[in-house]
Protein backbone atom coordinates (compact mmCIF):
# COMPACT_ATOMS: atom_id res chain seq x y z
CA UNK A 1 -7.56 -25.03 -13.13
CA UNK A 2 -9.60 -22.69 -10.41
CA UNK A 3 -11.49 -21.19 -13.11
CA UNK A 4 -12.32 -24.36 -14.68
CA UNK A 5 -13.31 -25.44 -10.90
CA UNK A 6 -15.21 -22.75 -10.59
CA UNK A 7 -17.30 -22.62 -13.97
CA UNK A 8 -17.80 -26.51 -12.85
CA UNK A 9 -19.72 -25.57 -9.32
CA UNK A 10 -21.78 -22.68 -10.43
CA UNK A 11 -22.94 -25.52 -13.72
CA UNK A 12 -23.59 -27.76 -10.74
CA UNK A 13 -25.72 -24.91 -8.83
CA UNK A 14 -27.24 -23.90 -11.57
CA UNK A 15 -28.50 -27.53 -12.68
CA UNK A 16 -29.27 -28.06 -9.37
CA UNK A 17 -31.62 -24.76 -9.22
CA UNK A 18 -33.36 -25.54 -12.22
CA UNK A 19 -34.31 -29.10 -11.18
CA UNK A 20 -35.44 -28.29 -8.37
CA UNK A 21 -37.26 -25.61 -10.28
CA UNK A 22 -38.68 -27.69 -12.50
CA UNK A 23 -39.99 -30.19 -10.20
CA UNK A 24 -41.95 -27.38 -7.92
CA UNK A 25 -43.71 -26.54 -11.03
CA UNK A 26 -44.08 -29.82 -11.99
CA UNK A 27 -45.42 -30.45 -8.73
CA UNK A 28 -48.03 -27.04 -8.99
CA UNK A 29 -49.50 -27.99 -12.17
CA UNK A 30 -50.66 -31.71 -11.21
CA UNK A 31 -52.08 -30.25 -7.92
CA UNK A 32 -53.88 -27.83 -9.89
CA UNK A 33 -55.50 -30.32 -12.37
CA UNK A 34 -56.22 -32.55 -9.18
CA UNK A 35 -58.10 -29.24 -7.72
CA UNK A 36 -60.00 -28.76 -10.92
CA UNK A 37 -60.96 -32.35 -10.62
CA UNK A 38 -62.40 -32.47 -7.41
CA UNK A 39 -64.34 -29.07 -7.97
CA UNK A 40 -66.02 -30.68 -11.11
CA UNK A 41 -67.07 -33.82 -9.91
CA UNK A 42 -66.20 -36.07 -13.27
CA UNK A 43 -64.07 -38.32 -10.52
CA UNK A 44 -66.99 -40.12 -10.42
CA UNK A 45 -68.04 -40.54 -13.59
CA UNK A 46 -64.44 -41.58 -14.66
CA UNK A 47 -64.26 -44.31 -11.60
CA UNK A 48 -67.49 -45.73 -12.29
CA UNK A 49 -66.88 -45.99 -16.64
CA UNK A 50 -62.37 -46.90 -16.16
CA UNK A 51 -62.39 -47.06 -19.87
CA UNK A 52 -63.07 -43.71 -20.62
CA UNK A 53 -66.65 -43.94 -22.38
CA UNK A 54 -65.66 -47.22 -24.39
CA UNK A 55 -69.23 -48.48 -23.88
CA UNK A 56 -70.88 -45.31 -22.78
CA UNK A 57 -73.35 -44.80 -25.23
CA UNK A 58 -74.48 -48.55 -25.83
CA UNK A 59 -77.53 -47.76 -24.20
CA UNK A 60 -80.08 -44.76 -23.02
CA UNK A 61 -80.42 -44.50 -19.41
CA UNK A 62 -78.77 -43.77 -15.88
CA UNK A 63 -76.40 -45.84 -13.60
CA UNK A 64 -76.98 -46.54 -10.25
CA UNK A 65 -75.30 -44.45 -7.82
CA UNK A 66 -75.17 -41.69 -10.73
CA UNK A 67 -77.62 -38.40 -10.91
CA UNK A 68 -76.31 -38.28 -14.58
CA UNK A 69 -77.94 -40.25 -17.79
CA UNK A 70 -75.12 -42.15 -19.79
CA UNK A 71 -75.08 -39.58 -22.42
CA UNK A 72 -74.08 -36.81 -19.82
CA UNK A 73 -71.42 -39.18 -18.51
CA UNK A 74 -69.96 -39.41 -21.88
CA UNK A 75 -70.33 -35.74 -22.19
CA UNK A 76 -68.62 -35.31 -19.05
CA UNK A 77 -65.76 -37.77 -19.79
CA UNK A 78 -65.34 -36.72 -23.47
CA UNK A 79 -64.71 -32.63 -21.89
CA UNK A 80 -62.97 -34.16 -19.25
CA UNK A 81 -60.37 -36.20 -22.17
CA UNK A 82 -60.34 -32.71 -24.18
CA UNK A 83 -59.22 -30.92 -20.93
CA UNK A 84 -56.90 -33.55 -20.21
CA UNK A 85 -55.16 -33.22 -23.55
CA UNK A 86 -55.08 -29.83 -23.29
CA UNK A 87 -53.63 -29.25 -20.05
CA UNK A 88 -50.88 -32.30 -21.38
CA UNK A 89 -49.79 -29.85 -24.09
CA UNK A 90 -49.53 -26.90 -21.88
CA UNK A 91 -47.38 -28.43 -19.80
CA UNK A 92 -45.63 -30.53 -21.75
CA UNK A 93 -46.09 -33.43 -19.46
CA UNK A 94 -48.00 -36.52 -19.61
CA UNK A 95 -51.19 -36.52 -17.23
CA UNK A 96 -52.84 -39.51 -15.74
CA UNK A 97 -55.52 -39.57 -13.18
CA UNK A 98 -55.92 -42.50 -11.18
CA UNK A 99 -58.47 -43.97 -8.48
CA UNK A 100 -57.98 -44.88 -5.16
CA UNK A 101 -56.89 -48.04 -5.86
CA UNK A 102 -54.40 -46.85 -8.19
CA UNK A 103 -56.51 -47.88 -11.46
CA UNK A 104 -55.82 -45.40 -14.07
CA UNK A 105 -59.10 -43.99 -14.82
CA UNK A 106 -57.33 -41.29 -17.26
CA UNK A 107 -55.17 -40.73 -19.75
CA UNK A 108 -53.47 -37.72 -21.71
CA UNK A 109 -52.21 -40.47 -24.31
CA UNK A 110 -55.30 -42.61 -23.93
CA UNK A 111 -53.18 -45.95 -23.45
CA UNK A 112 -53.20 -46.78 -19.90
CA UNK A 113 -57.07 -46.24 -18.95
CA UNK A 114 -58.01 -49.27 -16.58
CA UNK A 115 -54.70 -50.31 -15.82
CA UNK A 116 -53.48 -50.66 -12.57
CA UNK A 117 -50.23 -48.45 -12.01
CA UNK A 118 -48.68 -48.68 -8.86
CA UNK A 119 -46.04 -46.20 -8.30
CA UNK A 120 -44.49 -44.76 -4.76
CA UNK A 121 -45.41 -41.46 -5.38
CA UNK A 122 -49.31 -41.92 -6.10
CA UNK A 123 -49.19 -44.52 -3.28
CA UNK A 124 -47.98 -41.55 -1.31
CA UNK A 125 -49.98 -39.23 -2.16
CA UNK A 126 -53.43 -41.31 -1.70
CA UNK A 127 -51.98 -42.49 1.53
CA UNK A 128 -51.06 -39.11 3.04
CA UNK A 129 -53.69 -37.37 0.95
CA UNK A 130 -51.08 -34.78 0.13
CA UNK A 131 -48.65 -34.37 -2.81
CA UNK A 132 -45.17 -35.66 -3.26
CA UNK A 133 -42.81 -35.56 -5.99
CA UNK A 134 -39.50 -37.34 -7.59
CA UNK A 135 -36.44 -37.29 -9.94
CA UNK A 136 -35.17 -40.04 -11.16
CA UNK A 137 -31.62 -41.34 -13.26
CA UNK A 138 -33.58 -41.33 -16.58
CA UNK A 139 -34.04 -37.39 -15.88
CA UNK A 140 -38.07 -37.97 -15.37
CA UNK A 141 -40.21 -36.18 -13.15
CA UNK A 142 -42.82 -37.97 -10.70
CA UNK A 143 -45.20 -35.21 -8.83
CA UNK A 144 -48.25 -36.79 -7.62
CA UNK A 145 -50.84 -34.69 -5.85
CA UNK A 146 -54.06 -35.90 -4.25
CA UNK A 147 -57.80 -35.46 -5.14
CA UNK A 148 -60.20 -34.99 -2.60
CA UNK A 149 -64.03 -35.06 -2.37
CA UNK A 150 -66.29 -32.43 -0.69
CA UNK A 151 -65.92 -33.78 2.55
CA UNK A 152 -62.14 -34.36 2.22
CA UNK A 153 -61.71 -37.86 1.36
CA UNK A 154 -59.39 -39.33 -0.96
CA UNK A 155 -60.54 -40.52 -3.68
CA UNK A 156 -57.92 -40.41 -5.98
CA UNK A 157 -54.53 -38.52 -7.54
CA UNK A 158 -52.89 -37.03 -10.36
CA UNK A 159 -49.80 -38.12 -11.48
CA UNK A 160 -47.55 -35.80 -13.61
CA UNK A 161 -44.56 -37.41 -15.68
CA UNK A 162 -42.20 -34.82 -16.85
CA UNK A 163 -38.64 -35.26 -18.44
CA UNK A 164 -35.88 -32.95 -17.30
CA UNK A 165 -33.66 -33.86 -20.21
CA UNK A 166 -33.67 -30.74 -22.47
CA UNK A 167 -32.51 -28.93 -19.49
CA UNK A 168 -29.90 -31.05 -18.80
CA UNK A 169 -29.27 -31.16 -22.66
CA UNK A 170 -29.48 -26.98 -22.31
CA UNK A 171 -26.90 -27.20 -19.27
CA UNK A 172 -25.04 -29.72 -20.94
CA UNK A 173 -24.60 -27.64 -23.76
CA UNK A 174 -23.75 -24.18 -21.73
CA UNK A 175 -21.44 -26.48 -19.29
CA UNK A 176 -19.52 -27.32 -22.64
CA UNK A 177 -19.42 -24.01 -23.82
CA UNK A 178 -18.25 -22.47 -20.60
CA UNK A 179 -15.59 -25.23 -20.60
CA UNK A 180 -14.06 -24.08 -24.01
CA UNK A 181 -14.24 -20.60 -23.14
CA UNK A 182 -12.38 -21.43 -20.00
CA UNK A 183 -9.60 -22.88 -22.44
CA UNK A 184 -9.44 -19.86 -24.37
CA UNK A 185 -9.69 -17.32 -21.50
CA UNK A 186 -6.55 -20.13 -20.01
CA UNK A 187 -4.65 -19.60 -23.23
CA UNK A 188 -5.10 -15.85 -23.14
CA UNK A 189 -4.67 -15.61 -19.77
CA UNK A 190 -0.85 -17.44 -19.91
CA UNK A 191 -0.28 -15.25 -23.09
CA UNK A 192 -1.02 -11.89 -20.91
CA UNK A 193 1.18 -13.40 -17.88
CA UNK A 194 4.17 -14.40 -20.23
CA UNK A 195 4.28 -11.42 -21.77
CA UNK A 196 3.14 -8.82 -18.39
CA UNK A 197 6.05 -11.69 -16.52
CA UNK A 198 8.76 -10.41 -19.39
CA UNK A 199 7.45 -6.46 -19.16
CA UNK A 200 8.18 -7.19 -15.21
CA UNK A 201 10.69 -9.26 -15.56
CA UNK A 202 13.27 -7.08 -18.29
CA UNK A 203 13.75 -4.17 -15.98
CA UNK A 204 14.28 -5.79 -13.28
CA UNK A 205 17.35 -8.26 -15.18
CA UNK A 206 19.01 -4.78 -15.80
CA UNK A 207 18.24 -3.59 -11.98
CA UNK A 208 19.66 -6.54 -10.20
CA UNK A 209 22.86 -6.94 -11.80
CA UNK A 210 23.70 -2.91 -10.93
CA UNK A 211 22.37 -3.49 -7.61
CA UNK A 212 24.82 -6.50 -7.14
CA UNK A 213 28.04 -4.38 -8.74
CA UNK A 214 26.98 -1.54 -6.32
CA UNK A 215 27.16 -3.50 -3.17
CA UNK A 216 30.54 -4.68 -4.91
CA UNK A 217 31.66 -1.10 -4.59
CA UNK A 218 31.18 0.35 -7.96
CA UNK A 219 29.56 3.14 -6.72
CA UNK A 220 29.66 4.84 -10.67
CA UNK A 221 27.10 2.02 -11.69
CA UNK A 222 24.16 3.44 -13.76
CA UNK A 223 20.61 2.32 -15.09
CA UNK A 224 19.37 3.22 -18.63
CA UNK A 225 16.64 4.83 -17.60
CA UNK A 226 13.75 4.80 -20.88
CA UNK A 227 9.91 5.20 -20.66
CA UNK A 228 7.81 6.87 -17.85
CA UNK A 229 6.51 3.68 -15.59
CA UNK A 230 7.49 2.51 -12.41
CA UNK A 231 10.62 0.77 -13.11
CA UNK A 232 12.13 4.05 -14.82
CA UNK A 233 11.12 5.71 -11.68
CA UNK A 234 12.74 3.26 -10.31
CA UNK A 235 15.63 3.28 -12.57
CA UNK A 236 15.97 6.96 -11.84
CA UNK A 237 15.47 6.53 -7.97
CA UNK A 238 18.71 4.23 -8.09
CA UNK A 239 20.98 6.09 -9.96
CA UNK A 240 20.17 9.30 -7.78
CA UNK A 241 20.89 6.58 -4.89
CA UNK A 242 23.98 5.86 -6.36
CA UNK A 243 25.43 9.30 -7.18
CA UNK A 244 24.65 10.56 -3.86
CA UNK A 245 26.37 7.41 -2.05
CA UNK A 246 29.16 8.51 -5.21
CA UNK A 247 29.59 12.31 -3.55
CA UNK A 248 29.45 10.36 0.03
CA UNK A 249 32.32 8.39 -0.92
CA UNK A 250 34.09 11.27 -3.01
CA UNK A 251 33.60 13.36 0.86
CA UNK A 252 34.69 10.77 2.94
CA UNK A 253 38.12 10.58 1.00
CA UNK A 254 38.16 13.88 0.93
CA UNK A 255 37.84 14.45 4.60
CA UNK A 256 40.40 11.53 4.94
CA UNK A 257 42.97 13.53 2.75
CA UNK A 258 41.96 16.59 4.45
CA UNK A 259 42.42 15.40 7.85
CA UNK A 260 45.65 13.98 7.20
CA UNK A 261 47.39 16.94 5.46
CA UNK A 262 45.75 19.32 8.43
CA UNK A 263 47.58 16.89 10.81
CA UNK A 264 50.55 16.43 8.36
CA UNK A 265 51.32 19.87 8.38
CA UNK A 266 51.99 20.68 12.09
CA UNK A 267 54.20 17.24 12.30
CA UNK A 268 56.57 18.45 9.85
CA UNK A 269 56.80 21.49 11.26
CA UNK A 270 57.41 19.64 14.52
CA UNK A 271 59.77 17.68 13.07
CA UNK A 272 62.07 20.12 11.66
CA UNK A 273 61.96 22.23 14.78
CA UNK A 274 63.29 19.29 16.34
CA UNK A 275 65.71 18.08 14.34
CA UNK A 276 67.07 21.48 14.20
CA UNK A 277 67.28 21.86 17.73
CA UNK A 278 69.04 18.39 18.18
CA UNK A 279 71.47 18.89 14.73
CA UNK A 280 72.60 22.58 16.49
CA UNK A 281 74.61 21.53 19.57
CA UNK A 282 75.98 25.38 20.09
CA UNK A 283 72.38 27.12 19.08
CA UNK A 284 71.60 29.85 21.93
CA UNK A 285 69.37 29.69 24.53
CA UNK A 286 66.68 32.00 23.14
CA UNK A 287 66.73 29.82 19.76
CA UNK A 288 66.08 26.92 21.84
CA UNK A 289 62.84 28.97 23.64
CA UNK A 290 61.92 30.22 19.76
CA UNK A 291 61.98 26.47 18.34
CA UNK A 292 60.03 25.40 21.48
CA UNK A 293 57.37 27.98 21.58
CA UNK A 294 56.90 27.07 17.84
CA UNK A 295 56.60 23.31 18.78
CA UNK A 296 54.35 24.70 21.36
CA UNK A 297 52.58 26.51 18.69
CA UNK A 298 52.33 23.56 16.27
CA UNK A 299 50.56 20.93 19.57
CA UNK A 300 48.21 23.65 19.87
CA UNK A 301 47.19 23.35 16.44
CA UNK A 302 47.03 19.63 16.37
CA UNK A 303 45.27 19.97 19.59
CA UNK A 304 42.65 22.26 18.16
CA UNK A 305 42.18 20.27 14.91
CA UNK A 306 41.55 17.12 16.93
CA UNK A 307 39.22 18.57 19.35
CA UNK A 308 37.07 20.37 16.63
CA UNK A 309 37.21 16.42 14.71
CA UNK A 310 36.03 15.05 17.87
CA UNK A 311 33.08 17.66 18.60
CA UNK A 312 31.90 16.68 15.02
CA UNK A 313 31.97 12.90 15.67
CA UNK A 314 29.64 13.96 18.75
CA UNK A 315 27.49 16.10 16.37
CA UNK A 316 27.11 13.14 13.60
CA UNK A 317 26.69 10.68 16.27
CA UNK A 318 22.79 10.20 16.34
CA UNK A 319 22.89 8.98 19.29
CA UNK A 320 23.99 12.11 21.20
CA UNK A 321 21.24 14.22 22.23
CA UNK A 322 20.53 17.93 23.34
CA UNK A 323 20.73 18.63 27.06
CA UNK A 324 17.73 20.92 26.39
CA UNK A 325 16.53 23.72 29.09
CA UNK A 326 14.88 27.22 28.34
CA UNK A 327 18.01 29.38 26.87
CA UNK A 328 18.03 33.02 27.12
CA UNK A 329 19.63 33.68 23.48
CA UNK A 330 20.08 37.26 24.48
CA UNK A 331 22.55 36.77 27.33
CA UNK A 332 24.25 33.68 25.07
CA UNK A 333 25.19 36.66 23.10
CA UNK A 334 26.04 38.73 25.36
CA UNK A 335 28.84 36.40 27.30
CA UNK A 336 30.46 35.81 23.35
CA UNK A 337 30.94 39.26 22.83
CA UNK A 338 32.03 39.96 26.25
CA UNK A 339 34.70 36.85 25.35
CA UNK A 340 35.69 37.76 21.74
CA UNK A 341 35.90 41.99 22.62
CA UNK A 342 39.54 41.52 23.27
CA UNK A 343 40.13 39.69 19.83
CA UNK A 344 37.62 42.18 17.99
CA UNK A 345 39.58 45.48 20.00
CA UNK A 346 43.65 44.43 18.63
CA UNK A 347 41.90 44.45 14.84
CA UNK A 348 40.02 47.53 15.69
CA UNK A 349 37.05 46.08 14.46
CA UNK A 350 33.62 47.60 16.15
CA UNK A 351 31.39 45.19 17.60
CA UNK A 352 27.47 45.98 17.73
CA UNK A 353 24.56 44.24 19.20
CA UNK A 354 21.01 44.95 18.67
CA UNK A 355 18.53 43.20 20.66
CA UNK A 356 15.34 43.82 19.06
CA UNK A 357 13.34 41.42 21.46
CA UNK A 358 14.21 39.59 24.31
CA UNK A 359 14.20 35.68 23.31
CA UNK A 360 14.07 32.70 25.29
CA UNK A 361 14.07 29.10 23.52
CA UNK A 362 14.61 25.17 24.56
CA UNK A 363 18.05 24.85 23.55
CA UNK A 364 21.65 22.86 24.46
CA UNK A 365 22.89 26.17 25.81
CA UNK A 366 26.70 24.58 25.80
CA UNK A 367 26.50 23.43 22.19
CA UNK A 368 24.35 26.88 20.89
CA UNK A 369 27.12 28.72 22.33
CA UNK A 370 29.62 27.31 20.77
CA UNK A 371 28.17 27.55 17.15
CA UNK A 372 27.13 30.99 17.77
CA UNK A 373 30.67 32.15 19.01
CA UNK A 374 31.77 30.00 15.44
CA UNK A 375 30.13 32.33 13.42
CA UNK A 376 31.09 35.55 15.47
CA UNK A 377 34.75 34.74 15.40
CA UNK A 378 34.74 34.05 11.69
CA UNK A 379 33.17 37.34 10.91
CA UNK A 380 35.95 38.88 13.00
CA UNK A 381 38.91 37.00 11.61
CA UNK A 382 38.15 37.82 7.56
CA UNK A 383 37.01 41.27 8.66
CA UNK A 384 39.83 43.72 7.52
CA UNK A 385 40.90 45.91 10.50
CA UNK A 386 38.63 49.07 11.16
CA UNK A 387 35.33 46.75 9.99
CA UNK A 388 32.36 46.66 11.54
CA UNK A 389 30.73 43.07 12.98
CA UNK A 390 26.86 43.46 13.91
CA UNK A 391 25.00 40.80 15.59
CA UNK A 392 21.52 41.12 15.80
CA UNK A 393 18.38 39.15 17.40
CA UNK A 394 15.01 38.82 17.05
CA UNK A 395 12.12 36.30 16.68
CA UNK A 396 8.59 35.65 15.70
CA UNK A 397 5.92 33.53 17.34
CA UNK A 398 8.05 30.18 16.36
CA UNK A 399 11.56 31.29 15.83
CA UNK A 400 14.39 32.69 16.73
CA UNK A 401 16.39 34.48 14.52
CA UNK A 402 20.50 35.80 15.16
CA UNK A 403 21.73 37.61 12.42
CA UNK A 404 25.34 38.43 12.18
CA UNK A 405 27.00 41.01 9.65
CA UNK A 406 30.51 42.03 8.96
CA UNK A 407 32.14 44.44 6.32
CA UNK A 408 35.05 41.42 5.53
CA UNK A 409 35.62 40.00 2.63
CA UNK A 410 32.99 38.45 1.68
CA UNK A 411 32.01 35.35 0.18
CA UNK A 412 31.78 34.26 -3.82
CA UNK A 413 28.40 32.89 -4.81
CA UNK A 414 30.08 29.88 -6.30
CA UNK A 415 31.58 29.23 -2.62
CA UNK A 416 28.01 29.29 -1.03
CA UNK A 417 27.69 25.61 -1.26
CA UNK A 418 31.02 24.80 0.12
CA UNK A 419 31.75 26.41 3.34
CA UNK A 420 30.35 24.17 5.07
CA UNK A 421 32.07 21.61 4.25
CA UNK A 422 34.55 20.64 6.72
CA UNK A 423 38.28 21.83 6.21
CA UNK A 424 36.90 24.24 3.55
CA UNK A 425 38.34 28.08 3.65
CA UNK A 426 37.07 30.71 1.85
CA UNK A 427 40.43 32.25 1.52
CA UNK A 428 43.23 29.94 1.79
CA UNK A 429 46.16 32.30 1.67
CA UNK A 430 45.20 33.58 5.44
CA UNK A 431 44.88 29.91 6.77
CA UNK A 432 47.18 30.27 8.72
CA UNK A 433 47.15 33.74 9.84
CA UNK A 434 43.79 32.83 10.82
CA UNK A 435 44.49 29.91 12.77
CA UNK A 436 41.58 28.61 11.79
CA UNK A 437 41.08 24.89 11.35
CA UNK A 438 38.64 24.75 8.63
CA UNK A 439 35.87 23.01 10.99
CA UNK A 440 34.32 25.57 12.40
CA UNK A 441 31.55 26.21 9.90
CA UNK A 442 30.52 22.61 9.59
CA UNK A 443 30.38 22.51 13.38
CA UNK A 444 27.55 25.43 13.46
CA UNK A 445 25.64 23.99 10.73
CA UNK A 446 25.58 20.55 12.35
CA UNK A 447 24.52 22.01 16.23
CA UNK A 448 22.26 24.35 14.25
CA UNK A 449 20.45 21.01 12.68
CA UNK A 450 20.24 19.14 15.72
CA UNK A 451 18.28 21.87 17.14
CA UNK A 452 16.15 21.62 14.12
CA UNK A 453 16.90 25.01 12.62
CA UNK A 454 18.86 26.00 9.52
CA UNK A 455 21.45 28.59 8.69
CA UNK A 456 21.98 30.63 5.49
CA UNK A 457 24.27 32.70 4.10
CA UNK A 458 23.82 36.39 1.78
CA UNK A 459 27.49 37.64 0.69
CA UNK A 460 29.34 38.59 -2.40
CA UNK A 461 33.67 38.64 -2.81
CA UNK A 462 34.53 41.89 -1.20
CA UNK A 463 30.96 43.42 0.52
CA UNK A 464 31.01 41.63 3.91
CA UNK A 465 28.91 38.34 4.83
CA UNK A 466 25.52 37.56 6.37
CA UNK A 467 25.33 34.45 7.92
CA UNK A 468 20.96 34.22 9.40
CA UNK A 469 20.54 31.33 12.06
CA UNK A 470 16.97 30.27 12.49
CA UNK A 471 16.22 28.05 15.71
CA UNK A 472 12.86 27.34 16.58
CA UNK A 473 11.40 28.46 19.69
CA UNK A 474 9.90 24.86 21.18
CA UNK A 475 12.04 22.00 20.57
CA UNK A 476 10.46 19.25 18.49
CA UNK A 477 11.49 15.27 18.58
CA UNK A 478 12.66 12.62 20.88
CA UNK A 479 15.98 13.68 22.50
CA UNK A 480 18.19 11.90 25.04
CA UNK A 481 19.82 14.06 27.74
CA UNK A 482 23.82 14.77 26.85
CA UNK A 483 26.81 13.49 28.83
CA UNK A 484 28.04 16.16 30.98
């Protein structure tokens, strides 16, 4: 229908241009035959003999009021008809030139000399001494154009009768054409959208439904993914969504079943402690202090678990900024070895510390700290006694870099991708000689993050671990100020 609407105004514009057109042209050619009229003179000659020579040559002589004999006249008029006819055919209009009292003193069809024909554009033309033109229903052209004698008077005008119909008959004919081709280019235009509508439409009946089961919770939904457009990209896009929301799920239960057997554990110790203490009526003092110091023991464990739990809720909480103030990394390092010596000296492990620049940084001090003194500890815990821990720092123009060795032992490359994952232990038969809660890793990595820096590790079972820290020097991103 717009198309249609549209091939229908420019057949209207164009129809209108050509009219117009045709009448200005029209309009040209009569006042160029009235120009050639007045410069010859025959006006005249045709006003004073209407009937275009009919009696002319009935006798020799000259008329009054005439320079010419009768046989010039007729001379005159006969070029005169010739040119009339001629100019008729060229134009492919009828001419007639008429006097100032609208008597038609010439004809190109030679039927209407000495008639009087009154029409409003002539009547115009001789009374403004100008030209004028017309179109009427019948699709005929009316340009009338004065004629003029040497000293500017009227004395007559040329009317021009044109008909407009072949190029109506020529529109006609294009308007009808451009109406059938807007039927076809409708009919392949709904062919191209049925069948573009069921290449759109296809992929996206198999998308929606899987979209639908996956906010169900059937997180193992999957798209066939075939071909290379956009919908298999798209296809592809949501399956990757859906396995990693899959592994997001499979973490989150297993962080719930983690959490509760770390918090399982110490309770049934506790319990049995207790119940032993109450079942024993006659037990001994110092068996009493043993089972409490082991209850002891077990709260402190709990304790710990819980407190490392709640320092990662803080850490995942996006909402919880940096308290962020220049950090001298050097002395950070320097107060966690002074802390850990103790710890390091009853293993008689060795700690070193190489400083190879001084480095200051916008950091949380609080929370760097306590990732940093993460990763020390570790490498002091699964370092066998008489090992060697080395903790190194240095930095470029944009980062800082602490680097800490040990000679433990070690790390398997398939466990690379695992210990940070929270309540993960590299060796799970020292657990609890350790004491370690299995949180301390994933703490790092997530403080290490928030300062927008990343940590790697280089180790092999049984030569030792590298753990590098990179933190860049200048803070970047919005950060709110942390709760003291």
């Amino acid at each position: 229908m717009p198309l249609a609407l549209l091939f229908e105004i420019l057949i209207v514009s164009v129809r209108g241009y050509y009219q117009r057109d045709f009448e200005t042209k029209t309009l040209a050619s009569a006042n160029v035959i009235a120009g050639g009229i007045s410069k010859s003179g025959v006006m005249d000659t045709l006003v004073m003999n209407p009937d275009a020579g009919a009696d002319i040559n009935a006798a020799p002589g000259q008329d009054a009021g005439s320079n010419l004999t009768r046989e010039q006249q007729a001379n005159q008029i006969q070029q005169f008809d010739a040119d009339m006819l001629s100019k008729s055919k060229e134009y492919s209009f009828r001419i007639l030139v008429l006097d100032n009292t609208c008597r038609v003193v010439g004809d190109s069809n030679m039927s209407e000399n000495g008639k009087i024909f009154v029409v409003p554009e002539v009547v115009t033309a001789l009374r403004k001494n100008g030209k004028v033109t017309t179109h009427d229903a019948e699709k005929t052209v009316y340009a009338a154009a004065a004629i003029t004698d040497k000293d500017g008077n009227t004395d007559g005008a040329v009317l021009a009768v044109a008909s407009s119909a072949a190029i109506y008959d020529a529109l006609d004919s294009v308007s009808r054409q451009l109406l059938l081709l807007t039927a076809i280019t409708a009919i392949i235009l709904g062919v191209v959208i049925f069948f573009v509508s069921k290449l759109l439409i296809d992929p996206l009946q198999k998308i929606l439904p899987a979209i639908q089961k996956m906010s169900d919770g059937h997180l193992n939904e999957r798209i066939p993914v075939s071909g290379r457009d956009e919908f298999a990209e798209l296809a592809a896009a949501f399956n990757e969504m859906t396995e990693k929301l899959e592994q997001v799920e499979k973490t989150r239960e297993e962080f719930v079943s983690n959490v509760s057997h770390e918090l399982k554990t110490p309770l049934s110790s506790i319990k049995v402690l207790s119940e032993s203490v109450l079942t024993d009526e006659n037990a001994p003092v110092e068996t009493y202090r043993e089972f409490l110091n082991d209850i002891t023991s077990e709260v402190d464990r709990m304790t710990s678990i819980v407190n490392d739990l709640l320092q990662l809720v803080k850490l995942d909480n996006k909402d919880t900024g940096l308290n962020l103030r220049q950090t001298d990394v050097n002395k950070v390092i320097e107060d966690i070895l002074k802390r850990l010596y103790p710890l390091a000296e009853h293993k008689d492990i060795e700690l070193l510390y190489e400083d190879v620049r001084r480095v200051s940084i916008e950091a949380d001090e609080m929370k760097l700290s306590l990732a940093l003194s993460n990763l020390i500890e570790n490498g002091i815990k699964y370092t066998q006694e008489g090992g060697t821990v080395k903790v190194i720092v240095d930095a470029d123009h944009q980062n800082a870099f602490i680097t800490v060795q040990d000679t433990g032992i070690g790390i398997s490359e398939d466990d690379h991708g695992k210990i940070f994952t929270r309540f993960y232990r590299v060796d799970k038969t020292r657990d609890r000689e350790t004491g370690g809660t299995g949180l301390g890793l994933s703490i790092t990595r997530a403080t290490i993050l928030m300062h927008n820096g990343s940590i790697r590790v280089l180790s092999k079972e049984g030569e030792g671990a590298t753990f590098i820290v990179r933190i860049p020097i200048h803070h970047i991103g919005k950060l709110k100020a942390a709760e003291a």
